[in-house]
N, C-alpha and C. Protein backbone atom coordinates (compact mmCIF):
# COMPACT_ATOMS: atom_id res chain seq x y z
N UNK A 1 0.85 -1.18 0.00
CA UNK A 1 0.00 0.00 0.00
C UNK A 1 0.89 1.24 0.00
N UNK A 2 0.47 2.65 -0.92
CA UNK A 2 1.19 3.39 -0.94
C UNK A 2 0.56 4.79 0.01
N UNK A 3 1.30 5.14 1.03
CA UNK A 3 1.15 6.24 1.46
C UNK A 3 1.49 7.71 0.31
N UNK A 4 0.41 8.51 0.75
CA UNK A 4 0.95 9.99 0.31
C UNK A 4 1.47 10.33 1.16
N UNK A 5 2.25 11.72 1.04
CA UNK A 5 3.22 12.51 1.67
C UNK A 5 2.56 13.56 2.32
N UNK A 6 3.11 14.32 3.02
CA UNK A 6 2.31 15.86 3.20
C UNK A 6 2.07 16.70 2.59
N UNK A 7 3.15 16.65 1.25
CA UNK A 7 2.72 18.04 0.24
C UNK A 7 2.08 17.53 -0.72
N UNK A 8 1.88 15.92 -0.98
CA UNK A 8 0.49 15.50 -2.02
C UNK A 8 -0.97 15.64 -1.49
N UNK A 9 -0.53 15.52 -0.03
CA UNK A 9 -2.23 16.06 0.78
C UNK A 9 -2.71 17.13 0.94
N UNK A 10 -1.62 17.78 0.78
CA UNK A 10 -1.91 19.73 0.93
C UNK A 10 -2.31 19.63 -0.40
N UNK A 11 -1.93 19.54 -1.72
CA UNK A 11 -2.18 19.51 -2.90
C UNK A 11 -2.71 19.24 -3.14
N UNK A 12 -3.51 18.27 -2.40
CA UNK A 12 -5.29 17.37 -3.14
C UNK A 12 -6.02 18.43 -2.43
N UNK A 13 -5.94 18.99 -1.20
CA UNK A 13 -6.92 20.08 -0.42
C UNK A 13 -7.25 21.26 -1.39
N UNK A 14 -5.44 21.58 -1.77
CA UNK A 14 -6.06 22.79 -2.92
C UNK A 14 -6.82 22.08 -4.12
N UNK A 15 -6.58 21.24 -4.13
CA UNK A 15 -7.20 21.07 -5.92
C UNK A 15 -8.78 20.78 -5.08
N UNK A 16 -9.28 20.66 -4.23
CA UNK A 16 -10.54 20.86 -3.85
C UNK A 16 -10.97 21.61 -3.32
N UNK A 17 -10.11 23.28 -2.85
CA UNK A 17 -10.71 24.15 -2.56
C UNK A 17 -11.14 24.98 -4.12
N UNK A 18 -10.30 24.57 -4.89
CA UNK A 18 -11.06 25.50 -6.34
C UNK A 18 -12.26 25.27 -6.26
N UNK A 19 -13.10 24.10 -6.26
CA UNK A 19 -14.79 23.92 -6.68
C UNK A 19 -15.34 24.51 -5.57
N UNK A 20 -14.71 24.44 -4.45
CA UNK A 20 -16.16 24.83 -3.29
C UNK A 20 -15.56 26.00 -3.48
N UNK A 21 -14.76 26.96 -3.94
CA UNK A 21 -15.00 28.34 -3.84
C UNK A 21 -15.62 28.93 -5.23
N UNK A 22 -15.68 27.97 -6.41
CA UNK A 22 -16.34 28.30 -7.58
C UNK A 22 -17.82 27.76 -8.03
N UNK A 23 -17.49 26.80 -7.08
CA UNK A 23 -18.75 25.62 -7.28
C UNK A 23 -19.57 26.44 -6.43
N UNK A 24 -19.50 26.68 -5.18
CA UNK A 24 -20.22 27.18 -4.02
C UNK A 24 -21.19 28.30 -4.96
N UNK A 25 -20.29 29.42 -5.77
CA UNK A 25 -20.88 30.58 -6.00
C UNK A 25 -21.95 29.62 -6.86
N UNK A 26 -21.57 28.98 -7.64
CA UNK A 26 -22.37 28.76 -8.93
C UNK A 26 -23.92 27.97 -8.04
N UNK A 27 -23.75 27.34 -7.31
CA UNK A 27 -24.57 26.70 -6.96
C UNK A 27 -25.50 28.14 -5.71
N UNK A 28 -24.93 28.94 -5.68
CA UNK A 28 -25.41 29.67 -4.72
C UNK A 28 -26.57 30.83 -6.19
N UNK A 29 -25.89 30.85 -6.91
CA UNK A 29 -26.43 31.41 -7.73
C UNK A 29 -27.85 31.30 -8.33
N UNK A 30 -27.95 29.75 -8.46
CA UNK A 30 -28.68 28.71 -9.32
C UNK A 30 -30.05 28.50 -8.37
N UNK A 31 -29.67 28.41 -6.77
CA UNK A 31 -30.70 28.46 -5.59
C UNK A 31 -31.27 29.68 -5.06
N UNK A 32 -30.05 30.56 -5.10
CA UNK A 32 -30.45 31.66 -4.66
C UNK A 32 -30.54 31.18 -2.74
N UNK A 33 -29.66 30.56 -2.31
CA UNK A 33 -29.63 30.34 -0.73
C UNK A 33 -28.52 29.63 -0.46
N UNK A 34 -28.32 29.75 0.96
CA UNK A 34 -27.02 29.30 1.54
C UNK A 34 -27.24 27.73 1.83
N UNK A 35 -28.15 27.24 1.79
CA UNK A 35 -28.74 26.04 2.69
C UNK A 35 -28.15 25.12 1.54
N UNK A 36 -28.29 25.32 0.23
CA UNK A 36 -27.45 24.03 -0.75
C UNK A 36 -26.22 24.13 -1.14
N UNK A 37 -25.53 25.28 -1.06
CA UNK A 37 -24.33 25.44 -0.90
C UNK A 37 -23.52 24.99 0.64
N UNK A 38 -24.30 24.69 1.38
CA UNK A 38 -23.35 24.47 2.69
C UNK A 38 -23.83 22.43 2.55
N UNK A 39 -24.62 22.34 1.63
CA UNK A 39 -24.76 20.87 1.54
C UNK A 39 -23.94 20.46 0.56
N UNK A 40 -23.34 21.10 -0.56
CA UNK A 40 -22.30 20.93 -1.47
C UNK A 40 -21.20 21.13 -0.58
N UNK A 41 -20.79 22.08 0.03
CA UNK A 41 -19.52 22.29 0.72
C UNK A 41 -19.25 20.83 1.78
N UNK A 42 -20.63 20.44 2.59
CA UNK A 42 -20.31 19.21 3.18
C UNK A 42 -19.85 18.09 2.21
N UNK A 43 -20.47 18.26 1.12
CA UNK A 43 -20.05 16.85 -0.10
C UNK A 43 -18.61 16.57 -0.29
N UNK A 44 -18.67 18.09 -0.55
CA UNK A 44 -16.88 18.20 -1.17
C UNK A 44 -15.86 18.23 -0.21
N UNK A 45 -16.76 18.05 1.25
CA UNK A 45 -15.35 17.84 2.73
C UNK A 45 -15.70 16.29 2.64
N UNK A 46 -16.36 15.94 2.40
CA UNK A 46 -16.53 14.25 2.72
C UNK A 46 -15.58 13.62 1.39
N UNK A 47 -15.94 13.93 0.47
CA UNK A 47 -14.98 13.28 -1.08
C UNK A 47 -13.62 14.09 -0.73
N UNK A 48 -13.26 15.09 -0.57
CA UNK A 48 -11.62 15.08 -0.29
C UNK A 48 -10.78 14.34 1.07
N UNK A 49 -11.37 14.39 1.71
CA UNK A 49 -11.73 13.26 3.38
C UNK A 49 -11.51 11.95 2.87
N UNK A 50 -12.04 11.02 1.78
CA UNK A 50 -11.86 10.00 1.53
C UNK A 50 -10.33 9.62 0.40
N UNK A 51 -10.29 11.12 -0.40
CA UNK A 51 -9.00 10.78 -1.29
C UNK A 51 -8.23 11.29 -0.28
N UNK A 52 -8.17 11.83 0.59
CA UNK A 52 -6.76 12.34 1.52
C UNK A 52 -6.85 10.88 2.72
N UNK A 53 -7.91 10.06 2.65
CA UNK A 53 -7.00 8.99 4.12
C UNK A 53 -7.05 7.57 3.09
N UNK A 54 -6.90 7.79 1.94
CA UNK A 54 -6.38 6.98 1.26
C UNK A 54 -4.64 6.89 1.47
């Protein structure tokens, strides 16, 4: 089994803060409320949560 390092885990965090700070707007846009954007933002902490304790 291969471990990642610390700077491939910092690096998967950024490559998943781009969508929830672009995704967030877009989806905030589309609803017009905070309530499905903070349910996308939970999505996208749970799917980077699973590629980072890989």
């Amino acid at each position: 089994m291969i471990k990642m390092n610390i700077s491939r885990k910092l690096g998967m965090l950024v490559f998943c803060g781009v969508p929830a700070i672009i995704g967030g707007g877009i989806v905030f846009a589309i609803f017009d409320s905070y309530i499905p954007v903070l349910i996308y933002e939970i999505l996208l902490y749970f799917a980077s949560g699973v590629m980072i304790s890989k």
